[in-house]
Protein backbone atom coordinates (compact mmCIF):
# COMPACT_ATOMS: atom_id res chain seq x y z
CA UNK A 1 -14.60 12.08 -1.01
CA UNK A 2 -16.02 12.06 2.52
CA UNK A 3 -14.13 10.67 5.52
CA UNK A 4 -14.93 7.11 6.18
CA UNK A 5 -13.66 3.38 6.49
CA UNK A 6 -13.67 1.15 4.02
CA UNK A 7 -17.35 -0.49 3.90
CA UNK A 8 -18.20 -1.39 0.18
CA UNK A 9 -17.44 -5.09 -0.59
CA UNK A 10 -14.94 -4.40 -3.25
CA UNK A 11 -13.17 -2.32 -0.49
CA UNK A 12 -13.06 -4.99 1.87
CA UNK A 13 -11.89 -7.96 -0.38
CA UNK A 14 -8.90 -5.77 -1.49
CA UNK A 15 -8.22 -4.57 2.08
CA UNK A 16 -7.90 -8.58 2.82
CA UNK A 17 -6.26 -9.52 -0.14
CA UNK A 18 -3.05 -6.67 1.18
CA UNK A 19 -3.80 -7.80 4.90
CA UNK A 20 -2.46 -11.53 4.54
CA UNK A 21 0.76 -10.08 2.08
CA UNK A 22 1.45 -7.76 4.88
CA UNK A 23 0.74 -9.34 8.33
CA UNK A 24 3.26 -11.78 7.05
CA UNK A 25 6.22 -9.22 7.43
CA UNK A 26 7.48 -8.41 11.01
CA UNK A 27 5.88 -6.43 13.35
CA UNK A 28 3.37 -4.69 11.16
CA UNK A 29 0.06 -3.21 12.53
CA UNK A 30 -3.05 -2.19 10.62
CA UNK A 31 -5.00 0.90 11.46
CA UNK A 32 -7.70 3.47 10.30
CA UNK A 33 -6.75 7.02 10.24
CA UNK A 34 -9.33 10.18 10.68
CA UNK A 35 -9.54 9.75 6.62
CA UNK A 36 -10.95 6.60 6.84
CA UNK A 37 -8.14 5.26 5.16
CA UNK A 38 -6.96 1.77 5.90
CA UNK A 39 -2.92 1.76 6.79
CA UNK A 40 -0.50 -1.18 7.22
CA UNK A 41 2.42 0.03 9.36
CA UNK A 42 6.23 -1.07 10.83
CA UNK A 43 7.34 1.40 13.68
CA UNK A 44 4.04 2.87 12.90
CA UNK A 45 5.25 4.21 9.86
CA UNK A 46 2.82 3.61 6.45
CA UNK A 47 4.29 1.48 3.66
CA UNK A 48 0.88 0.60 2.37
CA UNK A 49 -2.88 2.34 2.53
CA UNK A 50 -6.21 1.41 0.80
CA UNK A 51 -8.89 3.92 0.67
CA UNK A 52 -12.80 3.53 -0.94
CA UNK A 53 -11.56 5.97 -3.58
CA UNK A 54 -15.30 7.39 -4.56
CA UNK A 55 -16.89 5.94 -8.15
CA UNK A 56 -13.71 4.67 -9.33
CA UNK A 57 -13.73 2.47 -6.61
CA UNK A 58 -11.08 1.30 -3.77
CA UNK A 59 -7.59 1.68 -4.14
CA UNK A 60 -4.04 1.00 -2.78
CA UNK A 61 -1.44 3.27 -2.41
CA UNK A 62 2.32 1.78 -1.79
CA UNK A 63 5.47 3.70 -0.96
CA UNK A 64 7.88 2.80 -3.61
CA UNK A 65 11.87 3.73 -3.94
CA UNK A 66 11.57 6.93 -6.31
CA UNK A 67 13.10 4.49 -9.38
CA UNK A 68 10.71 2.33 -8.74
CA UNK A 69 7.92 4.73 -8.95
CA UNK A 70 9.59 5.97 -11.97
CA UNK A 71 9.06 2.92 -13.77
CA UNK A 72 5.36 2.10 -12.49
CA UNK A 73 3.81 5.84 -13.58
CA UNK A 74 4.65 5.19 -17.08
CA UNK A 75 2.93 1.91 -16.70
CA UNK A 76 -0.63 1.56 -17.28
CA UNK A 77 -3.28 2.24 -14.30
CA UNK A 78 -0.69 3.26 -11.73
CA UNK A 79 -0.55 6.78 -11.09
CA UNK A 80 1.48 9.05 -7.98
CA UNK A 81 -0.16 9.15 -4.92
CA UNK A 82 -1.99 12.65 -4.26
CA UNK A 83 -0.46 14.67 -1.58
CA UNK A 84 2.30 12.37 -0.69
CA UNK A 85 3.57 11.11 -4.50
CA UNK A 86 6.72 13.70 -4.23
CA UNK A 87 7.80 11.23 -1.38
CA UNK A 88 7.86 7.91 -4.28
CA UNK A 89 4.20 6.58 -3.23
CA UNK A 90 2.33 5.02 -6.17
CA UNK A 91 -1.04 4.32 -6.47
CA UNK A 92 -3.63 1.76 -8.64
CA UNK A 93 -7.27 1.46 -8.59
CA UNK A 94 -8.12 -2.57 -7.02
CA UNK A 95 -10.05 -3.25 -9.88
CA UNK A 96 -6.76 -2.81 -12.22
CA UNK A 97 -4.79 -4.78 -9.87
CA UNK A 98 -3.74 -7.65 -12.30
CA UNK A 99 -0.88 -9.49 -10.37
CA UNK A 100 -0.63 -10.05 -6.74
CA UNK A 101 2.87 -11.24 -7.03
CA UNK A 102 3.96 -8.02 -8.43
CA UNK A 103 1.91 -6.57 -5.73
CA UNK A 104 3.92 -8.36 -3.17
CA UNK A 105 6.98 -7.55 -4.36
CA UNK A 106 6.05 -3.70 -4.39
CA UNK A 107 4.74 -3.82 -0.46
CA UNK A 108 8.08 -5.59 0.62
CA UNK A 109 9.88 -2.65 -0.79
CA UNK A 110 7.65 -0.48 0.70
CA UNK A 111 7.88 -2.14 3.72
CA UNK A 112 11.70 -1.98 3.72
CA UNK A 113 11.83 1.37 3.65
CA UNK A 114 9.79 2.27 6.53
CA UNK A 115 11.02 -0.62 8.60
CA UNK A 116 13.97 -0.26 10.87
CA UNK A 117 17.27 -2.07 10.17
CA UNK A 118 17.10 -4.68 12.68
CA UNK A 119 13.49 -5.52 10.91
CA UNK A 120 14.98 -5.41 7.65
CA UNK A 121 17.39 -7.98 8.40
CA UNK A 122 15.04 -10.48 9.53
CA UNK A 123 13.44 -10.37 6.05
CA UNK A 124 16.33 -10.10 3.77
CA UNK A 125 18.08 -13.08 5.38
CA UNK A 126 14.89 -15.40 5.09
């Protein structure tokens, strides 16, 4: 897999779909790394990345508490995250992606753990 941003239209959509769950969360910025991978960040720390993934098409990649990630890899379609799996990142393929509400409720967590504690607050008390 070369290194380059998300371009094919499948791509995009899904890198929209996890932009409006995520933006909604405090103080998270989206970037691009040398990969060409597609990053949503709190303290500029990942809890979420989306990358074309080659033939199989795009995916997203979510960092997950390690029980949580435990329970998704002996689901169907997700699988651990190359490279970075050992640190409870999970992966699916977007075209397996079957519930955005599950989704949602995977990227808060992620989000939660990378976020600081005064962040954290804000969104477990609304």
């Amino acid at each position: 897999m070369g290194h380059h941003p998300i371009t094919s239209k499948e791509g995009l959509a899904l890198v929209d779909q996890v932009r409006k769950l995520a933006m909604r969360l405090p103080e998270v910025s989206e970037q691009v790394d040398a990969f060409g991978h597609t990053s949503f960040r709190v303290s500029d720390k990942p809890f979420v990345m989306l990358g074309e993934g080659g033939e199989e098409g795009p995916s997203l990649s979510i960092k997950t508490l390690p029980i949580t990630q435990e329970h998704l890899l002996q689901r169907r379609h997700f699988y651990k995250t190359p490279y970075i799996g050992h640190h409870g990142w999970v992966s699916i393929l977007g075209k397996n992606v079957a519930d955005w509400q599950e989704i949602e409720s995977y990227l808060l967590e992620g989000y939660l753990r990378s976020a600081p504690k005064r962040l954290a607050k804000l969104v477990q008390t609304t």
